[in-house]
PDB file of N, CA and C in Angstrom:
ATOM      1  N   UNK A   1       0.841  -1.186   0.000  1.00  0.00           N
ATOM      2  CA  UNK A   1       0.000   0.000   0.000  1.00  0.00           C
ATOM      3  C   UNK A   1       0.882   1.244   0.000  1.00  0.00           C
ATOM      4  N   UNK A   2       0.520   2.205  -0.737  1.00  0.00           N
ATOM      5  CA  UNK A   2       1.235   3.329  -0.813  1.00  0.00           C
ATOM      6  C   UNK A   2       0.690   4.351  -0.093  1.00  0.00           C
ATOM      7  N   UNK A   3       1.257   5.314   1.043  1.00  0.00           N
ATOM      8  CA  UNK A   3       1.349   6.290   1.833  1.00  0.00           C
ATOM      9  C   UNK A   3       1.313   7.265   1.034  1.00  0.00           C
ATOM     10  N   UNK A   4       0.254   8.059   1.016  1.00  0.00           N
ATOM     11  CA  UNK A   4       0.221   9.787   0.582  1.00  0.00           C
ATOM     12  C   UNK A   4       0.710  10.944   1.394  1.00  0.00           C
ATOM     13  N   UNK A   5       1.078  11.653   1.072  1.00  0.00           N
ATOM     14  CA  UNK A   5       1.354  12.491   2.606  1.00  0.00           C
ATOM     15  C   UNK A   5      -0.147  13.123   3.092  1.00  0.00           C
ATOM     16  N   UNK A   6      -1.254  13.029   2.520  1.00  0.00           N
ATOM     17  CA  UNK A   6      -2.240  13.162   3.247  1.00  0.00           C
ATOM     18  C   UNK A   6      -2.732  12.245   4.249  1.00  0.00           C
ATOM     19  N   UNK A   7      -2.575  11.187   3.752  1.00  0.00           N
ATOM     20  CA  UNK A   7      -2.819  10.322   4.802  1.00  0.00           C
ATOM     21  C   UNK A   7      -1.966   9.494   5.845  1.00  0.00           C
ATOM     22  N   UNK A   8      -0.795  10.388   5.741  1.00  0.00           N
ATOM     23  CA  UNK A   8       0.085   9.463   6.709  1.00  0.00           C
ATOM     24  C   UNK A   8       0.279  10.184   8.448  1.00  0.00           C
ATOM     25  N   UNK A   9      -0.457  11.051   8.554  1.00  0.00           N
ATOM     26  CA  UNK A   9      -1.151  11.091   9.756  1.00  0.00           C
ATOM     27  C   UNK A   9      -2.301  11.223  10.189  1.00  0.00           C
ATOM     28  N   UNK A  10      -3.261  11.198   9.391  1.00  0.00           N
ATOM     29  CA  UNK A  10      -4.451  11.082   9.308  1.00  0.00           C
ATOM     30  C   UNK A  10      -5.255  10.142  10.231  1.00  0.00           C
ATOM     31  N   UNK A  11      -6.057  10.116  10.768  1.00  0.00           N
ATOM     32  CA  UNK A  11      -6.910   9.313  12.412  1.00  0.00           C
ATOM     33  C   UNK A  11      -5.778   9.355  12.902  1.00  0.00           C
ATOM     34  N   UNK A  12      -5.695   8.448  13.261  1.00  0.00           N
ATOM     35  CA  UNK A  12      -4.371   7.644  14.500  1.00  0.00           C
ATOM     36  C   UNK A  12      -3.666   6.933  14.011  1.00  0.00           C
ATOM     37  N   UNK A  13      -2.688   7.582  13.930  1.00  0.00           N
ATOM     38  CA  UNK A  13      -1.330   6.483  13.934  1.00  0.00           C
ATOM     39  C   UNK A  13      -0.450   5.782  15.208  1.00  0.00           C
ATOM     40  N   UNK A  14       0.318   4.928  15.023  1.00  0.00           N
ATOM     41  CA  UNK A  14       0.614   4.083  16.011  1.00  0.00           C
ATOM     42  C   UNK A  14       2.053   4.210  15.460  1.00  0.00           C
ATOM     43  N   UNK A  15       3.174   4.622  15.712  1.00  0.00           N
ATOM     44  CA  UNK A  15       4.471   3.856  15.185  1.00  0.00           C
ATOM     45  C   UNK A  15       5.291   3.039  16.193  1.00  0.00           C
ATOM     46  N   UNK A  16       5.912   2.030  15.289  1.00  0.00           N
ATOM     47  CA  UNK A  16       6.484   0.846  16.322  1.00  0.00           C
ATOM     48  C   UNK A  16       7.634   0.669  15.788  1.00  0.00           C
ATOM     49  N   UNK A  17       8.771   0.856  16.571  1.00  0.00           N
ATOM     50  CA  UNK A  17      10.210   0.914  16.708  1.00  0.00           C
ATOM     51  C   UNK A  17      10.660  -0.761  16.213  1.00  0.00           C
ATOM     52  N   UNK A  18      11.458  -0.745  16.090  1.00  0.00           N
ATOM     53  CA  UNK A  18      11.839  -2.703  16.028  1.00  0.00           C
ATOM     54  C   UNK A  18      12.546  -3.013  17.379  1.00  0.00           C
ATOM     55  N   UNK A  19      12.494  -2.283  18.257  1.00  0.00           N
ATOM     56  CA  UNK A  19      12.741  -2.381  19.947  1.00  0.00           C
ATOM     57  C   UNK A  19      11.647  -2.368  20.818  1.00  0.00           C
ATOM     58  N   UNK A  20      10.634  -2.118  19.989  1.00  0.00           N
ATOM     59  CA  UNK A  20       9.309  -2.613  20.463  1.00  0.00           C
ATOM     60  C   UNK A  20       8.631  -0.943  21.193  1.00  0.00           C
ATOM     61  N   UNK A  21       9.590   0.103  21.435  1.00  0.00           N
ATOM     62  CA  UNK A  21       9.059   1.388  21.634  1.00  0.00           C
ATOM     63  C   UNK A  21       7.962   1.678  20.794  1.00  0.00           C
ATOM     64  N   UNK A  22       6.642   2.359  21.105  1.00  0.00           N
ATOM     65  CA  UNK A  22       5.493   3.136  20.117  1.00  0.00           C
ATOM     66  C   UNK A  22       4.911   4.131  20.804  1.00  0.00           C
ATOM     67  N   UNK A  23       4.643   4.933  20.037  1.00  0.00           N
ATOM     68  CA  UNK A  23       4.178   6.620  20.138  1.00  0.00           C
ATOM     69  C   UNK A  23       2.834   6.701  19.249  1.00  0.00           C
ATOM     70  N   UNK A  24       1.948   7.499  19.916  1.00  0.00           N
ATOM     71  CA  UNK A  24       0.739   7.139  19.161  1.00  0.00           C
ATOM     72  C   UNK A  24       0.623   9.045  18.988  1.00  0.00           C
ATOM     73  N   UNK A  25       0.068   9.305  17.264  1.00  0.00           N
ATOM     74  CA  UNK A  25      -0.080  10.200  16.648  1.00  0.00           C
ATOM     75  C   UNK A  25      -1.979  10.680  16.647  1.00  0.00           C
ATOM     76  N   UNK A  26      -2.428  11.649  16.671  1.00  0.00           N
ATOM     77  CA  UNK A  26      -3.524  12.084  16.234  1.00  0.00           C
ATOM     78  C   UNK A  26      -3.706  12.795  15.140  1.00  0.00           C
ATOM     79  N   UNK A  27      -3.691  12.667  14.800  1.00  0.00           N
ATOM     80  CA  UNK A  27      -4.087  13.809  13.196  1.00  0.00           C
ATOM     81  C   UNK A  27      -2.897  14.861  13.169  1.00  0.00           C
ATOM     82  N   UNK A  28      -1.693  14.143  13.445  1.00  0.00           N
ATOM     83  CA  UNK A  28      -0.656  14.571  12.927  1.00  0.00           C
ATOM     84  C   UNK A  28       0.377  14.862  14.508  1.00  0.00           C
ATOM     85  N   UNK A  29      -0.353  15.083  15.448  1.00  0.00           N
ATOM     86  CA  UNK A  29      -0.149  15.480  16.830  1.00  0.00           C
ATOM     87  C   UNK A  29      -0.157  14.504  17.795  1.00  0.00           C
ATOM     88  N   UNK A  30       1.126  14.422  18.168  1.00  0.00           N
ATOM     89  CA  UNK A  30       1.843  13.692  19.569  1.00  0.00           C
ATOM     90  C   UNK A  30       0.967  13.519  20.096  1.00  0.00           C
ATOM     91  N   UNK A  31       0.135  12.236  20.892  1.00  0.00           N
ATOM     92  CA  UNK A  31      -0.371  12.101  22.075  1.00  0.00           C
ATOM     93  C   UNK A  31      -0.045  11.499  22.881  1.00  0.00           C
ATOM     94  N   UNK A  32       1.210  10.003  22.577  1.00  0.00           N
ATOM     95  CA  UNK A  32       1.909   9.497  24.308  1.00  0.00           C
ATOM     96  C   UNK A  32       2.689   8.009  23.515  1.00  0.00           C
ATOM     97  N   UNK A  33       3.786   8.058  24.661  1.00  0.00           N
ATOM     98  CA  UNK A  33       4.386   7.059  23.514  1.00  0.00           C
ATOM     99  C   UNK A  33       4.916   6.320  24.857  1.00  0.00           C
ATOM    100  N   UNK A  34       5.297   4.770  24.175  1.00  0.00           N
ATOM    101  CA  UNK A  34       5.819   3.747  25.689  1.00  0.00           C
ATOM    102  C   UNK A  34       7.758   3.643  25.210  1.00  0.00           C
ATOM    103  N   UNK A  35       8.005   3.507  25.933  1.00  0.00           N
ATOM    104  CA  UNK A  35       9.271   3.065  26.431  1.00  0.00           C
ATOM    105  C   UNK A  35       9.655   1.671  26.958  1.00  0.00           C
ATOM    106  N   UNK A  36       9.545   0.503  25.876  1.00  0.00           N
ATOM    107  CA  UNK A  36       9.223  -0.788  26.382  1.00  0.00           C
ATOM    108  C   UNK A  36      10.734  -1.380  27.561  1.00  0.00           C
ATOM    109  N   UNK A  37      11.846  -0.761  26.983  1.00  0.00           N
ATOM    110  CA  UNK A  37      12.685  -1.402  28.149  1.00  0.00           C
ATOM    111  C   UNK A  37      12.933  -0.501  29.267  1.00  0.00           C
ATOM    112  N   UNK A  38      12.009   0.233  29.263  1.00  0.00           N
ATOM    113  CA  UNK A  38      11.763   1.277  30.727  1.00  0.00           C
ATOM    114  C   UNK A  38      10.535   0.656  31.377  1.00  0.00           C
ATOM    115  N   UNK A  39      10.230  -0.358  30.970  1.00  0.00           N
ATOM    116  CA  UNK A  39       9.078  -1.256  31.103  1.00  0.00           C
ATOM    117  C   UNK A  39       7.536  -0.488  31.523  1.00  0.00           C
ATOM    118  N   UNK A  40       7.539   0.326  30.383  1.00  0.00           N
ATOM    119  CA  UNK A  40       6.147   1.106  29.512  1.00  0.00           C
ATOM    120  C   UNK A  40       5.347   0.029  29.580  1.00  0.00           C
ATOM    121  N   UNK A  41       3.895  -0.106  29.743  1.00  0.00           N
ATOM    122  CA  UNK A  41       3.086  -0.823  28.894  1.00  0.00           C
ATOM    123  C   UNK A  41       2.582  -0.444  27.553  1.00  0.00           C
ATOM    124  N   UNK A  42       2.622  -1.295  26.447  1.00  0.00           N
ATOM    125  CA  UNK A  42       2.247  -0.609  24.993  1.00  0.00           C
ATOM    126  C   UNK A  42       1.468   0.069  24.987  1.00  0.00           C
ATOM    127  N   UNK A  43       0.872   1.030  24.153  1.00  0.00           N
ATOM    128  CA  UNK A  43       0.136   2.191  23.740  1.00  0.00           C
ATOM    129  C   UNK A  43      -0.472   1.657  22.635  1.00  0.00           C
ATOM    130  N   UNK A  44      -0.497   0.244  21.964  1.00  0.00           N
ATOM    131  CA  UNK A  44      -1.090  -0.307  20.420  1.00  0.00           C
ATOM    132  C   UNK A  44      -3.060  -0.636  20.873  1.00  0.00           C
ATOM    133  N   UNK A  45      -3.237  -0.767  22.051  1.00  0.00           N
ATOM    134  CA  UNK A  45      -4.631  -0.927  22.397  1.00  0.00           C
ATOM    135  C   UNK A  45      -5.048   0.266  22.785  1.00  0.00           C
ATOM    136  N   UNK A  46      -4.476   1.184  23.273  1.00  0.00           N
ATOM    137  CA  UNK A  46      -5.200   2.389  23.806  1.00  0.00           C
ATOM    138  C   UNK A  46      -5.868   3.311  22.665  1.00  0.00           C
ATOM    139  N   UNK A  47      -4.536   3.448  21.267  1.00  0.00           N
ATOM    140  CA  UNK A  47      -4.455   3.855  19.765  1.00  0.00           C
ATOM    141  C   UNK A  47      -5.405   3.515  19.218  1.00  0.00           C
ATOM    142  N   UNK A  48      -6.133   2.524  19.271  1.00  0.00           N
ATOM    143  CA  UNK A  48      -6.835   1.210  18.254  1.00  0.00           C
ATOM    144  C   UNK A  48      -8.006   1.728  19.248  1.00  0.00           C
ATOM    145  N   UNK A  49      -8.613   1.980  19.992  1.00  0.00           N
ATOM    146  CA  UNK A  49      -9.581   2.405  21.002  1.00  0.00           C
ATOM    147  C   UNK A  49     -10.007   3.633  20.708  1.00  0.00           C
ATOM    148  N   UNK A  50      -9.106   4.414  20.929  1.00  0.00           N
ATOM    149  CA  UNK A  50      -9.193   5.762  20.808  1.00  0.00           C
ATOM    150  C   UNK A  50      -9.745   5.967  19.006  1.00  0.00           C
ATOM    151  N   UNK A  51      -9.411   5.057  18.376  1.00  0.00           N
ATOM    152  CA  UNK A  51      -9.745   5.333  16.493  1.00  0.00           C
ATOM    153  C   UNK A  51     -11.123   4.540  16.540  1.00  0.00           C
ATOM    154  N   UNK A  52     -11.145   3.517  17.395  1.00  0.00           N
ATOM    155  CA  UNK A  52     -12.790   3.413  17.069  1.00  0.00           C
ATOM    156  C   UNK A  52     -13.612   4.329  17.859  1.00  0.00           C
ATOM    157  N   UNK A  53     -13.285   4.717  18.984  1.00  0.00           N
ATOM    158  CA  UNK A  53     -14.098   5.837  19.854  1.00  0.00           C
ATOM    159  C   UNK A  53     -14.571   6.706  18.775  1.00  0.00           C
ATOM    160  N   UNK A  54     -13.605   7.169  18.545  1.00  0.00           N
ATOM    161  CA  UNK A  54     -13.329   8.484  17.656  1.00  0.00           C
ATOM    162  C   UNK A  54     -14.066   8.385  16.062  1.00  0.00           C
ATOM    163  N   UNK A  55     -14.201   6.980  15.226  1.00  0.00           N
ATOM    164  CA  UNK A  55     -14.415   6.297  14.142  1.00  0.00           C
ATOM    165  C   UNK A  55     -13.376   7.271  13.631  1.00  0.00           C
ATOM    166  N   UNK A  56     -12.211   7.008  13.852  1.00  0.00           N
ATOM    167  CA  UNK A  56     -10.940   7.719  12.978  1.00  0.00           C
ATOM    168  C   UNK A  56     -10.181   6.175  11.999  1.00  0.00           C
ATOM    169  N   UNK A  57      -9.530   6.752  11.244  1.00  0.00           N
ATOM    170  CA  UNK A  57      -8.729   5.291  11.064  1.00  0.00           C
ATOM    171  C   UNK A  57      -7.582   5.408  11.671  1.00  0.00           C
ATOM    172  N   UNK A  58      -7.134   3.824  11.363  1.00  0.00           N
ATOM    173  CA  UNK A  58      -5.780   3.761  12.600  1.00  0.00           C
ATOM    174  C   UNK A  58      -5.149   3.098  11.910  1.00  0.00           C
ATOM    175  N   UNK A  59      -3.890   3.440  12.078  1.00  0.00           N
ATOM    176  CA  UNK A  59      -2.711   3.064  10.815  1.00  0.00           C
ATOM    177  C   UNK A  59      -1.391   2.543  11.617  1.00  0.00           C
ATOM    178  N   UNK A  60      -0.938   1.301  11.353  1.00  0.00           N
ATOM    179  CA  UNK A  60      -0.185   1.180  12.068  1.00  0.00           C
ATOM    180  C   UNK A  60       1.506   1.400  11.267  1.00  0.00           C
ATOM    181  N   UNK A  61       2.603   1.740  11.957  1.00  0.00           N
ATOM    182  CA  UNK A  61       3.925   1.654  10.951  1.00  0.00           C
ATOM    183  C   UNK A  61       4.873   1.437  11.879  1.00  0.00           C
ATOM    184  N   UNK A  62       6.075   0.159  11.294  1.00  0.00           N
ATOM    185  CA  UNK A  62       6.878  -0.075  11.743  1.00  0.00           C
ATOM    186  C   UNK A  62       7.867   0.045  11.263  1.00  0.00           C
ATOM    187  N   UNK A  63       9.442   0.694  11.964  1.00  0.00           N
ATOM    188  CA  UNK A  63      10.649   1.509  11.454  1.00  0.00           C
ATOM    189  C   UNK A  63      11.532   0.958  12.511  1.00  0.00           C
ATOM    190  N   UNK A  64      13.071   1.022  12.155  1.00  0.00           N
ATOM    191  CA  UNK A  64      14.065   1.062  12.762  1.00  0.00           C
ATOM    192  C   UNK A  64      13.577   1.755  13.526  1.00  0.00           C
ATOM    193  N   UNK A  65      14.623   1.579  14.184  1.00  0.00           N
ATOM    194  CA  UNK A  65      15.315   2.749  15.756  1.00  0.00           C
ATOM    195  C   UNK A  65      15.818   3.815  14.620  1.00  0.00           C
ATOM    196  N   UNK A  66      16.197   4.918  15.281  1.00  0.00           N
ATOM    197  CA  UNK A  66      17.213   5.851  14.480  1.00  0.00           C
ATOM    198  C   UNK A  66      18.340   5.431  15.432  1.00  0.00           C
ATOM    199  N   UNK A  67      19.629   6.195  14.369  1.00  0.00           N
ATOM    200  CA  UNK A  67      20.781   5.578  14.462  1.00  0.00           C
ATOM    201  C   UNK A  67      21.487   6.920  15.524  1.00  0.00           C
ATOM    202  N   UNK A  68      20.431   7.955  15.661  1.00  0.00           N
ATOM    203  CA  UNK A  68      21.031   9.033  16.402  1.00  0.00           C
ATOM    204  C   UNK A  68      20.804   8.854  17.871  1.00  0.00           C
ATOM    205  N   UNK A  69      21.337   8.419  18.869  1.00  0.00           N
ATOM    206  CA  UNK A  69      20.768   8.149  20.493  1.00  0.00           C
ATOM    207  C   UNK A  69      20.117   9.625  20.911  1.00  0.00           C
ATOM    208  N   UNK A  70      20.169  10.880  20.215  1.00  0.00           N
ATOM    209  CA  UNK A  70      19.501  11.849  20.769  1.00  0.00           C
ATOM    210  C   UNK A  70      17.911  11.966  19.916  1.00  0.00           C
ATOM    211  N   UNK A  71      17.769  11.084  19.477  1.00  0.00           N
ATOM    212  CA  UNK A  71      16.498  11.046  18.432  1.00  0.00           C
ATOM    213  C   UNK A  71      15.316  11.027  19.583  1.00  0.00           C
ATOM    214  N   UNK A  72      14.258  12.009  19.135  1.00  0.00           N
ATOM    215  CA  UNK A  72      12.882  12.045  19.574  1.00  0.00           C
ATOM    216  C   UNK A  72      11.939  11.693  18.624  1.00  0.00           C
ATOM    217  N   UNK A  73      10.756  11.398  19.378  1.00  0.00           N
ATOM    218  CA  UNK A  73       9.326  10.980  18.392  1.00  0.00           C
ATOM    219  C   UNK A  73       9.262  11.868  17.089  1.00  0.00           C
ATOM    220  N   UNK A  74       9.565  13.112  17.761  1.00  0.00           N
ATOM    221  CA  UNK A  74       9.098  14.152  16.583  1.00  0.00           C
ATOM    222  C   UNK A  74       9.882  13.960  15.135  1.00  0.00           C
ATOM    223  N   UNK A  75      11.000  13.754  15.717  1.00  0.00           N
ATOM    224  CA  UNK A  75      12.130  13.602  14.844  1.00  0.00           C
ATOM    225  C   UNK A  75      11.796  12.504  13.553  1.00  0.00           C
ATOM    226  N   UNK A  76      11.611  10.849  13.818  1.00  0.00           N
ATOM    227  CA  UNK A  76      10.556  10.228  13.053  1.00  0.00           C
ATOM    228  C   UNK A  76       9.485  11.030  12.401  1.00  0.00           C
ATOM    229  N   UNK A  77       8.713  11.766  13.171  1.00  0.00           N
ATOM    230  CA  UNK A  77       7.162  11.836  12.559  1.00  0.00           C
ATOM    231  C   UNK A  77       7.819  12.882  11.105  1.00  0.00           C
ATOM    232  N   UNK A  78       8.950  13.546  11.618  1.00  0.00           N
ATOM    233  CA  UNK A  78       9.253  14.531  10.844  1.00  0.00           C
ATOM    234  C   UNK A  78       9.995  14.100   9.597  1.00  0.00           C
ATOM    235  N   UNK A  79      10.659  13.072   9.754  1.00  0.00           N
ATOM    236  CA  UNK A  79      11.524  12.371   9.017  1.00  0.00           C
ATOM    237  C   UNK A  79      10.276  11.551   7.931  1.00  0.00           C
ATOM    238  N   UNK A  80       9.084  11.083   8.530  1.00  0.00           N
ATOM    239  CA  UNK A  80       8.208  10.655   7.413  1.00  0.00           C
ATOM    240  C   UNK A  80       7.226  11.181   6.883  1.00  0.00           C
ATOM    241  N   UNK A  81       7.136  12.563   7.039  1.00  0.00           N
ATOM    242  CA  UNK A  81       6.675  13.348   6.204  1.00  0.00           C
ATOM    243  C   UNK A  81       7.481  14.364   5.344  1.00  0.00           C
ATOM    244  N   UNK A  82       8.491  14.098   5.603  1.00  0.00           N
ATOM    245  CA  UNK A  82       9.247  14.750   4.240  1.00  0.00           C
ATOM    246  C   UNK A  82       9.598  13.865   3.240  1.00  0.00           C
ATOM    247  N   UNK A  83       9.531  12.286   4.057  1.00  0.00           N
ATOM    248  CA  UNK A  83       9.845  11.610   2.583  1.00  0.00           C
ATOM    249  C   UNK A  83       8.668  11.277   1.809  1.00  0.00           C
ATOM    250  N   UNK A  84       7.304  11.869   2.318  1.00  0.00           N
ATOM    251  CA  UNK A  84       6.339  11.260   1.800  1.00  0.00           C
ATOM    252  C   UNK A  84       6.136  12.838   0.907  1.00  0.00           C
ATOM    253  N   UNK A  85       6.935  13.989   0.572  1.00  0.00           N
ATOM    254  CA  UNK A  85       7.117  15.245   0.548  1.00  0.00           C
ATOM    255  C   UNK A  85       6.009  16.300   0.795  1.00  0.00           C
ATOM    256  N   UNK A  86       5.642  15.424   2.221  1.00  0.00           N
ATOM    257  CA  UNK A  86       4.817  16.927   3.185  1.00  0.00           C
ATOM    258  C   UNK A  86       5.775  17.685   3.696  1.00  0.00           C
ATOM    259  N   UNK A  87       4.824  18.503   4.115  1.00  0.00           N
ATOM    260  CA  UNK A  87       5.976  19.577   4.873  1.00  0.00           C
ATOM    261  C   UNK A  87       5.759  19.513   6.190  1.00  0.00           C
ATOM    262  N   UNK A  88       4.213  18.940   7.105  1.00  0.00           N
ATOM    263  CA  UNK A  88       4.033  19.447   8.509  1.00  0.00           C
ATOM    264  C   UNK A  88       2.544  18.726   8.504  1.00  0.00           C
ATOM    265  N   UNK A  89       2.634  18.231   9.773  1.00  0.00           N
ATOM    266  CA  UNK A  89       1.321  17.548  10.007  1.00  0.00           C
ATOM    267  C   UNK A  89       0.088  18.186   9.125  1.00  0.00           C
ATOM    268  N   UNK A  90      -0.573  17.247   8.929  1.00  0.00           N
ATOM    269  CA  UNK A  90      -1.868  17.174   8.843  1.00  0.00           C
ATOM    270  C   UNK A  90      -3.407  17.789   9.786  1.00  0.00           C
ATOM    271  N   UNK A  91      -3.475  18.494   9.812  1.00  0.00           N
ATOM    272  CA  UNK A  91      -4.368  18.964  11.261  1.00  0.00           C
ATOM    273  C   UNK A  91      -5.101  19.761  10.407  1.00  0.00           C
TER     274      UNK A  91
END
């Protein structure tokens, strides 16, 4: 399936690290993310809840880690909307 940059924050997104970390997106906007070896409980049921509450869709995406140890959520969200060549959330 191919990602538009309209729709790649669109309802709820979920992204999932391959370390098992996820941060859950709203319509383009941060809402809370786990820290699994800080022993977080996942955020993939709360996401998936919140999009049927809401009847939003819910999109899930899974990515490396970044290779930078000072890397934040934003940093991702930002990193996949320029390659999808948005410029800035969706809202």
């Amino acid at each position: 399936m191919q990602i538009i940059p309209a729709d790649i924050f669109s309802g709820v997104t979920l992204i999932r690290l391959e370390n098992g970390d996820e941060a859950v997106y709203i319509h383009g906007l941060f809402l809370e993310s786990a820290d699994i070896a800080n022993g977080d409980k996942p955020v993939t049921d709360i996401a998936a809840r919140i999009a049927g509450l809401l009847k939003m869709p819910f999109r899930q995406l899974t990515l490396p880690v970044p290779d930078d140890e000072e890397w934040c959520w934003n940093d991702i969200a930002d990193a996949l909307l320029k390659s999808t060549g948005s410029g800035g959330p969706v809202v």
